[in-house]
N, C-alpha and C. Protein backbone atom coordinates (compact mmCIF):
# COMPACT_ATOMS: atom_id res chain seq x y z
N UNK A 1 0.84 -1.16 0.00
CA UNK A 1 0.00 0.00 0.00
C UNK A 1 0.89 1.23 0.00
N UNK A 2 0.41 2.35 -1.16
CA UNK A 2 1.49 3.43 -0.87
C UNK A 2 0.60 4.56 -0.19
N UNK A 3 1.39 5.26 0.47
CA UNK A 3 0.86 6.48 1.51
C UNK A 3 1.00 7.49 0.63
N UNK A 4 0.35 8.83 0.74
CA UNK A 4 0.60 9.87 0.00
C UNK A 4 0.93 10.87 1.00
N UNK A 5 1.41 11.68 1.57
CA UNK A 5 1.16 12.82 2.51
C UNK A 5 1.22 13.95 1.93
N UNK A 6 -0.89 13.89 2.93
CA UNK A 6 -1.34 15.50 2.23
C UNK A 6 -1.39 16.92 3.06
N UNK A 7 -1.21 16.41 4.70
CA UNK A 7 -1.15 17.57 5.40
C UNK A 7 0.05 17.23 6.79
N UNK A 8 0.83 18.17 7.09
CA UNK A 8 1.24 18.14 7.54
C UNK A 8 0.83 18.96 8.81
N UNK A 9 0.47 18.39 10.40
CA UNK A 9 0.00 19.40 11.40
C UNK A 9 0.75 18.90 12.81
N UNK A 10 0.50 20.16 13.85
CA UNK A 10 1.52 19.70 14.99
C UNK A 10 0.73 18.09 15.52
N UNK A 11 -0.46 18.36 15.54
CA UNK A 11 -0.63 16.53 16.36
C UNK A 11 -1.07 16.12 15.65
N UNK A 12 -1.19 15.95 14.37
CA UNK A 12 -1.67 14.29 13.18
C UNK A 12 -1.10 15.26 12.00
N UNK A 13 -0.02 14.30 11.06
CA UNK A 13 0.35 13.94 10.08
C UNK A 13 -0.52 13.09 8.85
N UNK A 14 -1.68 13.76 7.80
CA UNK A 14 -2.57 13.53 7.16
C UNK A 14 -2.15 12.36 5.91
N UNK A 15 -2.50 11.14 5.49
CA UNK A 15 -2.01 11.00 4.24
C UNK A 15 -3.69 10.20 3.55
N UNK A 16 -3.20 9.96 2.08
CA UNK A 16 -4.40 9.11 1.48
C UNK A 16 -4.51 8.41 0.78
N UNK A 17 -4.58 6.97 0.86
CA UNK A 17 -4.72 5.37 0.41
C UNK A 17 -4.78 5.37 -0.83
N UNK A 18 -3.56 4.47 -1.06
CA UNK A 18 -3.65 3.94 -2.30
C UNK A 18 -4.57 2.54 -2.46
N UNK A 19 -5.68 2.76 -2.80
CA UNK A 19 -6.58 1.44 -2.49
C UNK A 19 -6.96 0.87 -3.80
N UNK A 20 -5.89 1.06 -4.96
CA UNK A 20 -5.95 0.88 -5.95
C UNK A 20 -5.62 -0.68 -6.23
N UNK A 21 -4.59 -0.63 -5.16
CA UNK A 21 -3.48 -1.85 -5.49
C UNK A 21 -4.17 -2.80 -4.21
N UNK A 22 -3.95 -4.10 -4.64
CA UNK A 22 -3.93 -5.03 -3.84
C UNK A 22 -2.95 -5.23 -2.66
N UNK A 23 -3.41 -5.71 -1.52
CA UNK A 23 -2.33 -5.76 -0.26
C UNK A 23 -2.83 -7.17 0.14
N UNK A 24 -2.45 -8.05 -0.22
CA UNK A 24 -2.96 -9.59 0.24
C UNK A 24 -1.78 -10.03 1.31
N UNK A 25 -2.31 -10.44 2.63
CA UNK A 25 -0.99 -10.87 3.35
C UNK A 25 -2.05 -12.28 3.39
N UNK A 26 -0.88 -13.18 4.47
CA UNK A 26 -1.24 -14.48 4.71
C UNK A 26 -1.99 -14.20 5.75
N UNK A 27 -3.27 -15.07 6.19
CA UNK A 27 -4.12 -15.16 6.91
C UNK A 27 -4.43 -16.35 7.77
N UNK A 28 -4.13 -16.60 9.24
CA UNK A 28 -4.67 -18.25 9.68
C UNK A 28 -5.54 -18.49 9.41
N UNK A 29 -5.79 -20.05 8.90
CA UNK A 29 -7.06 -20.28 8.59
C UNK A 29 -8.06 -20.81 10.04
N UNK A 30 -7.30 -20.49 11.16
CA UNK A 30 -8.06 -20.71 12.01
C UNK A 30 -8.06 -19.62 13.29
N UNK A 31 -8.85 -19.81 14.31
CA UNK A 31 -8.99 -18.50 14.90
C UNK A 31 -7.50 -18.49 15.90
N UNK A 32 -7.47 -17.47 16.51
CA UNK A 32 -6.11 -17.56 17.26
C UNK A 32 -6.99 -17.26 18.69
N UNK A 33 -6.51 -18.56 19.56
CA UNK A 33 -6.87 -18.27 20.97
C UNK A 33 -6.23 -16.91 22.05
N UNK A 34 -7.40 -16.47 22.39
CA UNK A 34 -6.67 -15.20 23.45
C UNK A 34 -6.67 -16.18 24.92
N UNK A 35 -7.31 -16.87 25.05
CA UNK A 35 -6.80 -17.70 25.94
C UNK A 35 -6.38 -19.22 26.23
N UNK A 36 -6.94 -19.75 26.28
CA UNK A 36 -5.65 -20.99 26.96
C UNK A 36 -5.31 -21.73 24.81
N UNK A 37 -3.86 -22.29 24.61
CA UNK A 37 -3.25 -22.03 23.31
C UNK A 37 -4.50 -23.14 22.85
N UNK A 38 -4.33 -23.07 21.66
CA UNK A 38 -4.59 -23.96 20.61
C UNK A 38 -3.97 -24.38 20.09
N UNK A 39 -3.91 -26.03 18.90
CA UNK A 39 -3.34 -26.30 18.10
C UNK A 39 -2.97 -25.35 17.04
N UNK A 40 -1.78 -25.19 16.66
CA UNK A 40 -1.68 -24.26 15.00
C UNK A 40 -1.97 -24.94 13.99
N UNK A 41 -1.71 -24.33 12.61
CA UNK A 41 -1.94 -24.72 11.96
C UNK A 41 -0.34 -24.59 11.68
N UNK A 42 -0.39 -26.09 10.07
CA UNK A 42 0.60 -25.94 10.09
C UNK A 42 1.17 -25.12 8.64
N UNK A 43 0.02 -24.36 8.30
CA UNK A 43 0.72 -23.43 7.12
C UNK A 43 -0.63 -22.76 6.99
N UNK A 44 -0.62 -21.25 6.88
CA UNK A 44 -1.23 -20.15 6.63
C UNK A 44 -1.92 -20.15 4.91
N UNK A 45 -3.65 -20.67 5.08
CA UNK A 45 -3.85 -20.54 3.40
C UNK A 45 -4.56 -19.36 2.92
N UNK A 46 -5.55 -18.51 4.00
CA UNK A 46 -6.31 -17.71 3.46
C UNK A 46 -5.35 -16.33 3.05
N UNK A 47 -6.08 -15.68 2.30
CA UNK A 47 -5.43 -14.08 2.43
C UNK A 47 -6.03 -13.23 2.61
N UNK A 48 -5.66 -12.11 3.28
CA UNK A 48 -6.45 -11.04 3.64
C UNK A 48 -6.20 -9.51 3.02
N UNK A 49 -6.82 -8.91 2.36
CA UNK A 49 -6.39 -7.47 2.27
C UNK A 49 -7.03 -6.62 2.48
N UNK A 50 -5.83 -5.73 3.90
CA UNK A 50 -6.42 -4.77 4.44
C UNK A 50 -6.92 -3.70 3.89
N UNK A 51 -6.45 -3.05 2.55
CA UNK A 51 -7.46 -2.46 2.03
C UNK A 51 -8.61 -2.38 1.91
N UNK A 52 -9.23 -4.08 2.15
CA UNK A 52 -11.29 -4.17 2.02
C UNK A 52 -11.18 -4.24 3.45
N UNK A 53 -10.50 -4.59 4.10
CA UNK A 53 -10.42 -4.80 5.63
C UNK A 53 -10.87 -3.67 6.14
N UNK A 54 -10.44 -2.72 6.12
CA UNK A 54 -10.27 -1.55 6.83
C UNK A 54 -10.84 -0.32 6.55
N UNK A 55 -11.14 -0.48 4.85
CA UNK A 55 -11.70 0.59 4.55
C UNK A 55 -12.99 0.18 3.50
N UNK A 56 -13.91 1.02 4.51
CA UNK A 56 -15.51 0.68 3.97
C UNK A 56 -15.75 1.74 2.78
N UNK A 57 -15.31 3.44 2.71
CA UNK A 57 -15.33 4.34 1.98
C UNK A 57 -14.10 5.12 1.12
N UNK A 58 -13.67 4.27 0.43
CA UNK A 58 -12.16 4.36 -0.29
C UNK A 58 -11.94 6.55 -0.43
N UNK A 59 -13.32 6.80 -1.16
CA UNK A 59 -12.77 7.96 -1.66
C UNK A 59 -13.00 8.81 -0.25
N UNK A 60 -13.73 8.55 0.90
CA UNK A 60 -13.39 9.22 1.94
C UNK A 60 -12.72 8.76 3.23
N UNK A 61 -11.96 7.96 2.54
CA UNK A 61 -10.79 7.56 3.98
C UNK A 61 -9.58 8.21 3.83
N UNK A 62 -8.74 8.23 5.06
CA UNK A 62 -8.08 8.78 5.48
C UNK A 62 -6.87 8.48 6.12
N UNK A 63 -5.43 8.26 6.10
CA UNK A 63 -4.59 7.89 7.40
C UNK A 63 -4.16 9.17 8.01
N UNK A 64 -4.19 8.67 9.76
CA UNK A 64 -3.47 9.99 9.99
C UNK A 64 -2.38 9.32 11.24
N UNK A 65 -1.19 9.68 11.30
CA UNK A 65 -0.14 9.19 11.94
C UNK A 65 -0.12 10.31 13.42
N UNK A 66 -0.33 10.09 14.73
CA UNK A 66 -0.50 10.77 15.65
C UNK A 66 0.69 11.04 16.39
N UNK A 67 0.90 12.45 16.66
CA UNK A 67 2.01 12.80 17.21
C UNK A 67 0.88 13.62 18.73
N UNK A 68 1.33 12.94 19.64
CA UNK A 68 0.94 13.46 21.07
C UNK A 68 0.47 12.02 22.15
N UNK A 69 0.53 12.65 23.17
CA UNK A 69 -0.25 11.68 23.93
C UNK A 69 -1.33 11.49 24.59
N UNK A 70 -2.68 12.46 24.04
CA UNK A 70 -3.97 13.13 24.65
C UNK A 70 -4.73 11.80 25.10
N UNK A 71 -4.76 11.11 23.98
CA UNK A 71 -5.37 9.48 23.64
C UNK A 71 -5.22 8.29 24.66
N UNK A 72 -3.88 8.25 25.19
CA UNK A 72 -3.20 7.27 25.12
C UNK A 72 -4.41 6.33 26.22
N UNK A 73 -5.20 6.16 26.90
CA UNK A 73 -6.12 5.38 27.84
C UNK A 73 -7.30 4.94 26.90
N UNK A 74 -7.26 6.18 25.71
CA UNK A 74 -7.93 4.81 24.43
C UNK A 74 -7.03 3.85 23.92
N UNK A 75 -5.89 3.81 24.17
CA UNK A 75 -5.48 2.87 23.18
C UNK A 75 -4.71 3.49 22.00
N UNK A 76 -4.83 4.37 22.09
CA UNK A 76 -3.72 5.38 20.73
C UNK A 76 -2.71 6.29 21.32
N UNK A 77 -1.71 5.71 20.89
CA UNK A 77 -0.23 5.93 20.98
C UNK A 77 0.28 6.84 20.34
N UNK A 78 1.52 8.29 20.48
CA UNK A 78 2.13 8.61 19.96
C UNK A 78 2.86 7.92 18.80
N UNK A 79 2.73 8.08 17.60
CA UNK A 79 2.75 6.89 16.08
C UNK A 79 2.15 6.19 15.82
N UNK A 80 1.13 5.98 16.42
CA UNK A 80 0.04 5.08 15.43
C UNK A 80 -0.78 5.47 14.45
N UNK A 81 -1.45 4.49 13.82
CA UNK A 81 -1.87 5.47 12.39
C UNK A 81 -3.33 5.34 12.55
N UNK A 82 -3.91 6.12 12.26
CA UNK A 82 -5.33 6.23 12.57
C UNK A 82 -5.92 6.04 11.27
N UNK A 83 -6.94 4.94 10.97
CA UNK A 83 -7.72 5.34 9.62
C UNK A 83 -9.15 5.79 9.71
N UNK A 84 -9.64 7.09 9.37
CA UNK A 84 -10.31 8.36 9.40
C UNK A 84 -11.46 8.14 8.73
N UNK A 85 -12.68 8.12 8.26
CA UNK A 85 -13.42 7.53 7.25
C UNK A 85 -14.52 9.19 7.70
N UNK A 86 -14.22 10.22 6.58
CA UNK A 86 -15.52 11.57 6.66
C UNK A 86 -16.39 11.59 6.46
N UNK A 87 -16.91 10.22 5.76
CA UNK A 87 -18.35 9.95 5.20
C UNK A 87 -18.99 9.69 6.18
N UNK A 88 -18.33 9.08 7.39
CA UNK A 88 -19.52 8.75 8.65
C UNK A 88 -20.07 10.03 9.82
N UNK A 89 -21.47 10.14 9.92
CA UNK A 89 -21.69 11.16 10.49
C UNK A 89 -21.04 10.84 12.43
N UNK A 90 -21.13 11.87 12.70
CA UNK A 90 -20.34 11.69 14.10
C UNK A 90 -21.33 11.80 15.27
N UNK A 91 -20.74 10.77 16.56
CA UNK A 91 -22.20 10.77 17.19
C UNK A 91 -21.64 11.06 18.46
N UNK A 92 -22.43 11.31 19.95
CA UNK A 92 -21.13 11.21 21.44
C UNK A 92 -21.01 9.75 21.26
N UNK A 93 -19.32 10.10 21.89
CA UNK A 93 -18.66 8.55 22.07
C UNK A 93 -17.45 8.24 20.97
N UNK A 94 -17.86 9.06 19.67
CA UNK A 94 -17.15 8.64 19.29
C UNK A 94 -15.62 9.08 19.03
N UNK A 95 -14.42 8.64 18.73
CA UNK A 95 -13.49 8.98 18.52
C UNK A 95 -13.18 9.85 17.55
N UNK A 96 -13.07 10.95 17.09
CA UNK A 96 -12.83 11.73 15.98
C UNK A 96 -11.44 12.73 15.61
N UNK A 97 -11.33 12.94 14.75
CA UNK A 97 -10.39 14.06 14.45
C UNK A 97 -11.35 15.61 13.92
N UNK A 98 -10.75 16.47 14.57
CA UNK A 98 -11.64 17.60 14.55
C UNK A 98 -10.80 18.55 14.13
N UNK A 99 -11.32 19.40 13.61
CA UNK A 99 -10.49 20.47 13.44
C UNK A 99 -10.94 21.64 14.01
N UNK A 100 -10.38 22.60 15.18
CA UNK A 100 -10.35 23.27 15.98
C UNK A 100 -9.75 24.80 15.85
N UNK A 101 -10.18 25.59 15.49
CA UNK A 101 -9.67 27.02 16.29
C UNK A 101 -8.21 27.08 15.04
N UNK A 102 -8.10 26.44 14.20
CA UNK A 102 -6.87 26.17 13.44
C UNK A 102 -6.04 24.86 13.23
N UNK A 103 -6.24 24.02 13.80
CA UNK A 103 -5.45 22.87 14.66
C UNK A 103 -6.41 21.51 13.89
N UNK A 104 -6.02 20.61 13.97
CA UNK A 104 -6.80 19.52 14.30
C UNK A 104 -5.73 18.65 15.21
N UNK A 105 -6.97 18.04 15.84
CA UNK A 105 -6.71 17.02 17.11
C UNK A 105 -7.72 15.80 16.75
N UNK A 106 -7.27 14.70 18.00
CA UNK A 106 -8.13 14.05 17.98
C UNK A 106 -8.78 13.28 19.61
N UNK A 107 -9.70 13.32 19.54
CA UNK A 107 -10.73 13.12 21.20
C UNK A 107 -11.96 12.66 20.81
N UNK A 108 -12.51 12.20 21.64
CA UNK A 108 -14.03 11.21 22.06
C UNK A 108 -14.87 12.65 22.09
N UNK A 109 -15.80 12.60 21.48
CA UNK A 109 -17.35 13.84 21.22
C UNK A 109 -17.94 13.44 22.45
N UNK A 110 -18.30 14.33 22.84
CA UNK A 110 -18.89 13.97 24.29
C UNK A 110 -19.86 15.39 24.45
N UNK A 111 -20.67 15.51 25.59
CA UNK A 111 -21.70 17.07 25.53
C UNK A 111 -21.09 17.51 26.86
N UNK A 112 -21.26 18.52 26.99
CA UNK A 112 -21.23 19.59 28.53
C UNK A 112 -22.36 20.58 28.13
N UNK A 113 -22.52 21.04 29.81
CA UNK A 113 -23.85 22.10 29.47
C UNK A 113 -23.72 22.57 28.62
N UNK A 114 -22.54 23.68 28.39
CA UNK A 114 -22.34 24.70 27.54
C UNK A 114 -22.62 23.91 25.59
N UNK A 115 -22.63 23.02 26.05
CA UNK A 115 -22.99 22.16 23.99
C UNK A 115 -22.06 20.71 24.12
N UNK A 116 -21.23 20.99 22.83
CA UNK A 116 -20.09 20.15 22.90
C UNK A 116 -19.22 19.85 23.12
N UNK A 117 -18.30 18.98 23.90
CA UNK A 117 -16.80 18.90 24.59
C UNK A 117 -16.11 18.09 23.52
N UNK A 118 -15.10 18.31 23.84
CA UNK A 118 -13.80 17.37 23.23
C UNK A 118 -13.15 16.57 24.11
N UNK A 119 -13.41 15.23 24.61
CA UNK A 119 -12.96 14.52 25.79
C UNK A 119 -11.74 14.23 25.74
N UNK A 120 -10.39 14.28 26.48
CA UNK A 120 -8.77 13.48 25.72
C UNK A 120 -9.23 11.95 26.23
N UNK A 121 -8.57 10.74 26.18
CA UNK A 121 -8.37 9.81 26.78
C UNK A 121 -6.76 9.97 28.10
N UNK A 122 -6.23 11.05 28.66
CA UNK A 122 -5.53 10.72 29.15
C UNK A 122 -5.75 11.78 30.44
N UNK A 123 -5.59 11.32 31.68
CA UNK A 123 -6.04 12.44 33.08
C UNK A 123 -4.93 13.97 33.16
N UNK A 124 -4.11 13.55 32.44
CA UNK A 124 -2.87 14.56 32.37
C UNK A 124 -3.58 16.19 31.72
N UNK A 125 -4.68 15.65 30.89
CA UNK A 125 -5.24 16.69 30.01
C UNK A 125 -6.31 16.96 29.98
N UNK A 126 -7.49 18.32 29.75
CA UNK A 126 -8.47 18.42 30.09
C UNK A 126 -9.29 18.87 29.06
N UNK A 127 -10.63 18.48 29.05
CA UNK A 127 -11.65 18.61 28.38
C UNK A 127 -11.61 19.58 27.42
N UNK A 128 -12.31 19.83 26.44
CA UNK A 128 -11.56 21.22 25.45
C UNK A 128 -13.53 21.59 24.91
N UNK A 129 -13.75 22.66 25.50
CA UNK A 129 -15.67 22.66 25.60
C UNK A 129 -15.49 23.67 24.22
N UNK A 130 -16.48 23.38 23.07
CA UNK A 130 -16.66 23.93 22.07
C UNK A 130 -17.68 24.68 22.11
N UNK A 131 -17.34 26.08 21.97
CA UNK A 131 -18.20 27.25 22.24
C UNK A 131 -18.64 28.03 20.78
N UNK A 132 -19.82 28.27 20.53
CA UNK A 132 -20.20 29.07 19.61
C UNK A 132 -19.17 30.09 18.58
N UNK A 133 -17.70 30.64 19.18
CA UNK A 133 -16.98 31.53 18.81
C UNK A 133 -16.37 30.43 18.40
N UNK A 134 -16.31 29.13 18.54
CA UNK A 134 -15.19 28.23 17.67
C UNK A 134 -14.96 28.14 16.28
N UNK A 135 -13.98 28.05 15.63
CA UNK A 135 -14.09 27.41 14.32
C UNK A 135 -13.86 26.26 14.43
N UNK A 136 -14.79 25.52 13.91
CA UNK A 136 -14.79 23.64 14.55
C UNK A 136 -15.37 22.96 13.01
N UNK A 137 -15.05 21.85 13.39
CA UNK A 137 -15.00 21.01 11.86
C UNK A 137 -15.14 19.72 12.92
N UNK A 138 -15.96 18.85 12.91
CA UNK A 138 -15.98 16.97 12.66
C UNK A 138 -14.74 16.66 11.42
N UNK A 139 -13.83 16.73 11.08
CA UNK A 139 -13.14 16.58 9.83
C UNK A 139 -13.44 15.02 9.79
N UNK A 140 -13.59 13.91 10.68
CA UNK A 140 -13.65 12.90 10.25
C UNK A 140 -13.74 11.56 11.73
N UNK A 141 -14.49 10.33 11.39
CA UNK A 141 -14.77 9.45 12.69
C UNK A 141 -13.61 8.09 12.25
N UNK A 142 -12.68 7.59 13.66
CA UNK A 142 -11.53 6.95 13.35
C UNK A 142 -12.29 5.68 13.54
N UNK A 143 -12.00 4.60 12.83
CA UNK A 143 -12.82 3.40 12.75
C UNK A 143 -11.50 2.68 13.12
N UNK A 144 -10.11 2.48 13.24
CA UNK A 144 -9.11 1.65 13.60
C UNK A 144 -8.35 2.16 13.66
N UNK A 145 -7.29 2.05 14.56
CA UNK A 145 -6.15 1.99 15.23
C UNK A 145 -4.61 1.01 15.15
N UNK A 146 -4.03 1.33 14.45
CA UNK A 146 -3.27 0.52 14.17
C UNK A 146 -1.71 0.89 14.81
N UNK A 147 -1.57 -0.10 15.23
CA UNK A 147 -0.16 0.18 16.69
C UNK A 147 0.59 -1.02 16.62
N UNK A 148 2.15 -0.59 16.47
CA UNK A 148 2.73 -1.46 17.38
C UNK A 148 2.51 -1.78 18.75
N UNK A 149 3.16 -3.03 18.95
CA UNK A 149 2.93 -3.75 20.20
C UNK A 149 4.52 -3.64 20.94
N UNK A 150 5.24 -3.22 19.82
CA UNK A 150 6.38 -3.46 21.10
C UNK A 150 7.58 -2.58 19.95
């Protein structure tokens, strides 16, 4: 899969899918236990490509590579790549990238009296309440997370 990069910002690095091309990796053909092991198999037949995997709306998806640590108690890490999909409308709860006051970030939609908040996932950082004088954008709702493990 090739990346394109289309925006460059202080906390997400924007790019956009080449979903032209095929990405077939090897796939177990059986499930993988999260708990107590299973037999393996002894050779990998299905294939999978994350291109249909991952992306439901080709011409409105998105990667975005995250620089910060607002997230990190969701599960998103400084470098992980976020894939963005703008076609989906945005609801509370969900994870989004927004674009803010100039900026885009990314935080859980959530309400406060005053309307709408911007929740972080991490206690270090605090709520960001979207007020009428904002310039605010939904730019887009993150459907996966993709991270190293180590």
């Amino acid at each position: 899969m090739r990346l394109v990069k289309i925006h460059n910002d202080p906390s997400i690095d924007f790019y956009s899918a080449d979903v032209e091309q095929e990405l077939e990796l090897p796939l177990a053909s059986s499930e993988i236990s999260a708990g107590f092991p299973s037999p393996a198999d002894d050779h990998l037949e299905l294939k999978l490509d994350l291109n249909k995997a991952l992306i439901r709306h080709p011409s409105a998806t998105f990667y975005g590579r995250v620089k910060g640590k607002s997230m990190v108690e969701a599960g998103i890490d400084e470098g992980d790549i976020l894939v963005i999909d703008k076609s989906l409308d945005p609801k509370e709860g969900d994870i989004a990238v927004c674009f803010l006051d100039g900026e885009f970030t990314v935080k859980r939609i959530g309400r406060h009296d005053a309307g709408l908040c911007l929740i972080p996932a991490n206690e270090k950082f605090k709520p960001i309440i979207v007020t009428g004088d904002s310039d605010f954008l939904v730019w887009g709702i993150v459907t996966y997370v993709i991270h190293k493990t180590r």
